[in-house]
Protein backbone atom coordinates (compact mmCIF):
# COMPACT_ATOMS: atom_id res chain seq x y z
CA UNK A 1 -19.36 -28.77 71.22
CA UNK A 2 -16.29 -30.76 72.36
CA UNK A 3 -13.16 -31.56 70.67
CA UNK A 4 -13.71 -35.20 69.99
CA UNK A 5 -17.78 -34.32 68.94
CA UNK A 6 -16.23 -32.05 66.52
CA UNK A 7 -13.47 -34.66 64.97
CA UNK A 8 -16.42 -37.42 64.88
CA UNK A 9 -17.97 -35.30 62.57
CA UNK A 10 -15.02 -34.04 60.53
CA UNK A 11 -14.46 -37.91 60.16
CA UNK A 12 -17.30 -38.50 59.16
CA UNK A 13 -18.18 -35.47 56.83
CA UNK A 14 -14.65 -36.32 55.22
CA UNK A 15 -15.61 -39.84 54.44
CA UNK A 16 -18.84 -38.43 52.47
CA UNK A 17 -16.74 -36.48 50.37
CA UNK A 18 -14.00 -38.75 49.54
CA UNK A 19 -16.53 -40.98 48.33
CA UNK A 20 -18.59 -38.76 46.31
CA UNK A 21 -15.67 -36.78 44.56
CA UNK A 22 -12.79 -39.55 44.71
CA UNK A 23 -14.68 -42.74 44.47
CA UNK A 24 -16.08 -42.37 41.29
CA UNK A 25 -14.01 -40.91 39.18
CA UNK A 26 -11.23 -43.10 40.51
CA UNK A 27 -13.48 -46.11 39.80
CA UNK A 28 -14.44 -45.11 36.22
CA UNK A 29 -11.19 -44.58 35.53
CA UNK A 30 -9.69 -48.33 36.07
CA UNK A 31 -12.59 -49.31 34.03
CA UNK A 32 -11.47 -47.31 31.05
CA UNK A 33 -7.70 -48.51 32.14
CA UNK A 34 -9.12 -52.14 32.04
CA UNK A 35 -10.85 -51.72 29.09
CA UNK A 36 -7.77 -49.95 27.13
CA UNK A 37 -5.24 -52.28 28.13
CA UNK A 38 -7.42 -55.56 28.14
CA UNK A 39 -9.63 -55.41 24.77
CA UNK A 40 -12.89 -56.73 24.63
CA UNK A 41 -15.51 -56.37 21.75
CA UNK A 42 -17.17 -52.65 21.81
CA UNK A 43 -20.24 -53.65 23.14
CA UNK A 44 -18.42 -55.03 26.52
CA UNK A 45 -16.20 -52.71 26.62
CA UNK A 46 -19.47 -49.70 26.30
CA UNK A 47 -21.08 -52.28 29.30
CA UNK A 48 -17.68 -52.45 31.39
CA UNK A 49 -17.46 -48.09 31.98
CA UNK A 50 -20.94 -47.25 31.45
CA UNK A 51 -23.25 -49.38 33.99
CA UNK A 52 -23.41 -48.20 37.35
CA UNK A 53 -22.49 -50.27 40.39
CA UNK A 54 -19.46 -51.99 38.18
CA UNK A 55 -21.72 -54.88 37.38
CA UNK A 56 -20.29 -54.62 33.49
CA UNK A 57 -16.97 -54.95 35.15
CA UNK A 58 -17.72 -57.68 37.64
CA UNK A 59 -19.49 -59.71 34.06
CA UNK A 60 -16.84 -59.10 31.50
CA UNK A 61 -13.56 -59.72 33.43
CA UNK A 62 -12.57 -62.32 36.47
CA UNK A 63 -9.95 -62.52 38.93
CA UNK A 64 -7.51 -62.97 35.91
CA UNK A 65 -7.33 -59.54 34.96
CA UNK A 66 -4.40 -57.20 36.44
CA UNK A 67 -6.81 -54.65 37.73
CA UNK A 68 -9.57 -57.49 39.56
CA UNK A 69 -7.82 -57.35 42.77
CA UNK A 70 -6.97 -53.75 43.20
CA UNK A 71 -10.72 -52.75 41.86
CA UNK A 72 -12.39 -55.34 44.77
CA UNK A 73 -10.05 -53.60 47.57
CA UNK A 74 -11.04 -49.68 46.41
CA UNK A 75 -14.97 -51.18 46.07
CA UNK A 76 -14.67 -52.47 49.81
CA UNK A 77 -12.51 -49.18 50.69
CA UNK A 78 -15.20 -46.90 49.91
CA UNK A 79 -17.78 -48.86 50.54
CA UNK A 80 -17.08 -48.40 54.24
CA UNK A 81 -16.14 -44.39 53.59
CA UNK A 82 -19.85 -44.85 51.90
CA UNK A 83 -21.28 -46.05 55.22
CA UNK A 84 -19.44 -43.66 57.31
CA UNK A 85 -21.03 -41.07 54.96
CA UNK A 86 -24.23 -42.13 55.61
CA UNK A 87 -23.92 -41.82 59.56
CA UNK A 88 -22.79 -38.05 58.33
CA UNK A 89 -26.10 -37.91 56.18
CA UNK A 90 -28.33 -38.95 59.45
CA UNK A 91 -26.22 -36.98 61.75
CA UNK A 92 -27.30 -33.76 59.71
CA UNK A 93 -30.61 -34.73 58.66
CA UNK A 94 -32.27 -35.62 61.82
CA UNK A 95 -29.98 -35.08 64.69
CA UNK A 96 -28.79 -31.02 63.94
């Protein structure tokens, strides 16, 4: 294997892991953040953390929230670490 073969996939295999074991908890925890420091009723605030793919937080707060922006950037940030993951996923899968 070459050099650059071998950084390709250390790239790569690092992407799938920084989303897996720093995405989510990093995402749950703004929720809980949000919810703590911007109080809704319980049942929104049980939606906001608890439904996956931050729909509860997409319906419960908008762009006037402190934590909006910053949430939207780290969705779009691993979301692309996600994909790269993904290549990693195929790579091992069906190419090794």
């Amino acid at each position: 294997m070459s050099d650059l073969f071998t950084i390709v996939v250390f790239i790569l295999q690092s992407a799938m892991t920084l989303t897996v074991f720093v995405a989510l908890p990093l995402l749950l925890v703004i929720r809980v953040i949000t919810v703590i420091k911007e109080p809704i009723s319980l049942k929104a605030s049980l939606l906001t953390v608890l439904l996956p793919l931050s729909v509860g937080y997409f319906i419960f707060y908008n762009e006037d929230s402190k934590f909006f922006k910053l949430y939207k950037i780290l969705i779009i940030c691993f979301t692309a670490l996600a994909l790269l993951g993904i290549i990693y996923t195929i790579y091992v899968r069906y190419l090794t």
